[in-house]
Protein backbone atom coordinates (compact mmCIF):
# COMPACT_ATOMS: atom_id res chain seq x y z
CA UNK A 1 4.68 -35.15 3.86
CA UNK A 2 8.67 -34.43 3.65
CA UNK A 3 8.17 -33.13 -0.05
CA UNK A 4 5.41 -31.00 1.35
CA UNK A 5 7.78 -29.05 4.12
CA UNK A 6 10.67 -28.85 2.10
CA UNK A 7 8.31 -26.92 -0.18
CA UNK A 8 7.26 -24.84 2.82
CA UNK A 9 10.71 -24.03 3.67
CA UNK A 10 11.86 -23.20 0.43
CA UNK A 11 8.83 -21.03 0.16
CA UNK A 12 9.21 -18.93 3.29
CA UNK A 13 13.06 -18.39 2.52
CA UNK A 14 11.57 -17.08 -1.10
CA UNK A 15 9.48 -14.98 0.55
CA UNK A 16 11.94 -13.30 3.09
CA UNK A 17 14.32 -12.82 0.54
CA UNK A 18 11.95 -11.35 -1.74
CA UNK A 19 10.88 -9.00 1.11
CA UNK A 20 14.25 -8.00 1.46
CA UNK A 21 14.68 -7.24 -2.22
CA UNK A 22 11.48 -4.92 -1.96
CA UNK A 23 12.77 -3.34 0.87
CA UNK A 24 15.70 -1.95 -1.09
CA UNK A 25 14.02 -1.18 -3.84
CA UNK A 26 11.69 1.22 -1.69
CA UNK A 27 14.79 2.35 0.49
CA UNK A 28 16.82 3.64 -3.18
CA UNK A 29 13.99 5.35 -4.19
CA UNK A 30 14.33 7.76 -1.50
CA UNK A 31 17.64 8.24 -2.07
CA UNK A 32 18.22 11.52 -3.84
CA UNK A 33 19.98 11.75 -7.36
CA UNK A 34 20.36 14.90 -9.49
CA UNK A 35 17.43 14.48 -10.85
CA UNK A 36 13.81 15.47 -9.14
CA UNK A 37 11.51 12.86 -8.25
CA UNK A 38 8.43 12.46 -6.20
CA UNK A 39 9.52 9.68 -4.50
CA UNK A 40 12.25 11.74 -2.14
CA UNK A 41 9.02 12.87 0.16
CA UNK A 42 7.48 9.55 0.23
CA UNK A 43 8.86 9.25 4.25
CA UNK A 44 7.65 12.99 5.02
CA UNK A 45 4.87 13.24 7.27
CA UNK A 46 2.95 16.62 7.51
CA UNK A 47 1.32 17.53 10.54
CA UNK A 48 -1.86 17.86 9.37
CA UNK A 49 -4.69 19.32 12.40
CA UNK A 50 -2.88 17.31 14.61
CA UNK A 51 -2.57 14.05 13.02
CA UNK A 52 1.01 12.78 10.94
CA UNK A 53 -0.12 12.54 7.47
CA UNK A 54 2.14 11.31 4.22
CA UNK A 55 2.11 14.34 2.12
CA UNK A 56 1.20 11.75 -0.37
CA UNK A 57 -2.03 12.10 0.55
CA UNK A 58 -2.31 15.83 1.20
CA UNK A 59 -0.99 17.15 -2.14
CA UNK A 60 -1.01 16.24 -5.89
CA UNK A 61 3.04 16.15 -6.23
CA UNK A 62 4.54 16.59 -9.96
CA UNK A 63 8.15 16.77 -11.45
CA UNK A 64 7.52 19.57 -14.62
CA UNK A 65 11.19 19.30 -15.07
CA UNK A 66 14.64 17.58 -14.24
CA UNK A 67 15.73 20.08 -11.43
CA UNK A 68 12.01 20.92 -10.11
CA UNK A 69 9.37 19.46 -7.87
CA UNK A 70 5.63 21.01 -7.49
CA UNK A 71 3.04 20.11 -4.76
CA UNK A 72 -0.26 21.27 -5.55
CA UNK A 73 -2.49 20.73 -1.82
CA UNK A 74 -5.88 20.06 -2.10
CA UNK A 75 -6.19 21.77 1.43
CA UNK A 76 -4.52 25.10 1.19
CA UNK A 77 -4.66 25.36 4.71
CA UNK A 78 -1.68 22.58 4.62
CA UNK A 79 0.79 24.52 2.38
CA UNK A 80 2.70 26.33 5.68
CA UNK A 81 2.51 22.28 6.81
CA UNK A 82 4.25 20.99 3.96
CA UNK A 83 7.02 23.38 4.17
CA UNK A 84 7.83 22.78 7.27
CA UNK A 85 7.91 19.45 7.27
CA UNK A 86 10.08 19.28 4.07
CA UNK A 87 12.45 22.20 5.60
CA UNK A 88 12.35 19.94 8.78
CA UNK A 89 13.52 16.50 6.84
CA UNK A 90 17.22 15.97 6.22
CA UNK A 91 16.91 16.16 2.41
CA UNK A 92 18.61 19.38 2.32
CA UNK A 93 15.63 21.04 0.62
CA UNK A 94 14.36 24.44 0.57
CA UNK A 95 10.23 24.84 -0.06
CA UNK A 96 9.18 27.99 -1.61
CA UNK A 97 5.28 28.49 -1.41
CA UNK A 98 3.37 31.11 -3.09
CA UNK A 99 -0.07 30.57 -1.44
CA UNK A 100 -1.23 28.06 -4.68
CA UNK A 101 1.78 25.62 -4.59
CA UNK A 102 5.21 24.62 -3.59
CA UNK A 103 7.98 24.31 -5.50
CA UNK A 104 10.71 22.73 -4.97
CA UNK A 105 14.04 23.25 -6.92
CA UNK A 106 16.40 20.37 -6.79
CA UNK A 107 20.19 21.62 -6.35
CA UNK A 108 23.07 19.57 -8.32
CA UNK A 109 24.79 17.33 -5.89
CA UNK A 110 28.14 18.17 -5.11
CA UNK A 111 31.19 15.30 -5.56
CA UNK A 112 30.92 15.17 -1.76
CA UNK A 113 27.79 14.42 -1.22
CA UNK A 114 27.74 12.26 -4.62
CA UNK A 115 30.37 10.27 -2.42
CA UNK A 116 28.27 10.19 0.52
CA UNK A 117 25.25 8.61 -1.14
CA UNK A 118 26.97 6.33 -2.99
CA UNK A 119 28.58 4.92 0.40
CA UNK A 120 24.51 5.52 1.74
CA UNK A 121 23.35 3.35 -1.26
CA UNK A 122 26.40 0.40 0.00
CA UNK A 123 24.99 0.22 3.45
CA UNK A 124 21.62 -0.07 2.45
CA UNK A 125 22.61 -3.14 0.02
CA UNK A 126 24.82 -4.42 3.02
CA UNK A 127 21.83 -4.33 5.00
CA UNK A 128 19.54 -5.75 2.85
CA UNK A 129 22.02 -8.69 1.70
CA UNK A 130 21.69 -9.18 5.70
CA UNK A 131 18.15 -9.77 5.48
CA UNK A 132 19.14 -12.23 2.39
CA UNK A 133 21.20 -14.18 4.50
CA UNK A 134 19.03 -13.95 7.66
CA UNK A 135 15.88 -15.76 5.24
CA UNK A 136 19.15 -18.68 3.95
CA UNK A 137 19.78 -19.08 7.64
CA UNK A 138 16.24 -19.89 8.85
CA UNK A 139 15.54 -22.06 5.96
CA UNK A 140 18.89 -24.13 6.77
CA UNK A 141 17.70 -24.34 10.42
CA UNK A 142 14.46 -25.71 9.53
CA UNK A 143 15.92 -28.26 6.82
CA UNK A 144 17.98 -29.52 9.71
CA UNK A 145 15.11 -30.07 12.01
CA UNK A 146 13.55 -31.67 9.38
CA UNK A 147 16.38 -34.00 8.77
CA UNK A 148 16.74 -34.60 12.79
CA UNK A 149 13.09 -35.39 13.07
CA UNK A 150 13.70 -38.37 10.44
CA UNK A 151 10.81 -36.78 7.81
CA UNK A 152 13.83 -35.63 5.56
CA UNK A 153 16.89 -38.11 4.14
CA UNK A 154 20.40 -36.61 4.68
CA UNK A 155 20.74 -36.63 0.76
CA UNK A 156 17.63 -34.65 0.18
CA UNK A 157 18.95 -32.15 2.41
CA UNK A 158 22.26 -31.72 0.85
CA UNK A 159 20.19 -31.50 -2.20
CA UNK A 160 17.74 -28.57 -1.03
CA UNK A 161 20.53 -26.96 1.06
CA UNK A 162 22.57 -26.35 -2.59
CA UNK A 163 18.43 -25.29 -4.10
CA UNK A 164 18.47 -22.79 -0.99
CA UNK A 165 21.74 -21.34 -1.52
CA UNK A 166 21.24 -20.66 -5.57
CA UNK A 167 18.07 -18.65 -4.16
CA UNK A 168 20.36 -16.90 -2.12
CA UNK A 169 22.81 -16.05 -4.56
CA UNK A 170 20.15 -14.92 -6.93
CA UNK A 171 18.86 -12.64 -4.75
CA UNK A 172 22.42 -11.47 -3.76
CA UNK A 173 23.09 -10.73 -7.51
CA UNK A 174 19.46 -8.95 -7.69
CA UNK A 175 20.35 -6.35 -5.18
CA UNK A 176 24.09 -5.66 -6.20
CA UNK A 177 22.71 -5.11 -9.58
CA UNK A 178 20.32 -2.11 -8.25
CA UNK A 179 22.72 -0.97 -6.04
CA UNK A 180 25.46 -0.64 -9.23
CA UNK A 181 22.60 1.06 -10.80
CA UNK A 182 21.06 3.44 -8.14
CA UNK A 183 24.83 4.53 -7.98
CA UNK A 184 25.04 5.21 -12.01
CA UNK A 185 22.65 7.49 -11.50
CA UNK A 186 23.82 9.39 -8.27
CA UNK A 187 27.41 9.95 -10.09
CA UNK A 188 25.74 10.88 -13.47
CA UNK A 189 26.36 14.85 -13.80
């Protein structure tokens, strides 16, 4: 029974840590680089008759080059929509429409704002390391109720305490690495 809620434990800590990981991963894709990708609108919502819609879902959305994005709607009804919405986001980006499509250009990024993503891109790990630590924490706690409710032997929680930590610290490693490479490519000119 002991081996079976250690088991449990371990796995739930996996799992929160892993969510964490995933979280970041989803967060620096939305983080702008000099380069145009898709994935910058994935948080835009368009109001669409009414009703908040991902412009995901409104629009075939392509990258033809390195500085451009186009959004083809299959409504053209929503192309005023999607302008606003991406003039009303905080991504610093100016829609052009010409009743078919909008395009997009992507502007270089200045040192400045280089900076200020980079430093973006360190909270974001911070936070997410938080979440890490937050998933070590409650697996700890639950070891040591385990232990206090006698189904667990003081060595065998030493033992899984040292198991839950190397999970931590690979997971630590697993989001410094993509934030040292999310800010590679923000600094690349």
């Amino acid at each position: 029974m002991a081996n079976e809620d250690v088991e449990l434990v371990y796995g739930e800590a996996k799992d929160a840590m892993d969510r964490s990981v995933r979280g970041l991963r989803a967060e620096l894709q939305k983080v702008r680089t000099g380069r145009a990708s898709t994935a910058l609108l994935d948080g835009i919502q368009v109001d669409y008759f009414g009703t908040p819609t991902p412009i995901n879902q409104l629009a075939n959305m392509s990258t033809p080059d390195p500085r451009l994005i186009v959004i083809s709607p299959y409504d053209k009804s929503a192309l005023q929509g999607i302008e606003k919405a991406i003039q009303a986001s905080d991504l610093g980006l100016t829609p052009s429409g010409d009743g078919k499509v909008v395009r997009i250009p992507i502007p270089p990024l200045t040192e400045e704002r280089r900076k200020d993503l980079v430093k973006h891109v360190h909270r974001l790990a911070e936070d997410h390391k938080v979440g890490v630590r937050e998933g070590r924490r409650d697996a700890l706690s639950m070891l040591k109720d385990l232990e206090s409710e006698g189904s667990l032997p003081a060595d065998d929680k030493r033992r899984e305490e040292k198991r839950i930590q190397t999970l931590t610290d690979e997971h630590v490693q697993k989001i410094d690495e993509m934030k040292e490479q999310k800010e590679e490519e923000i600094l690349q000119v």
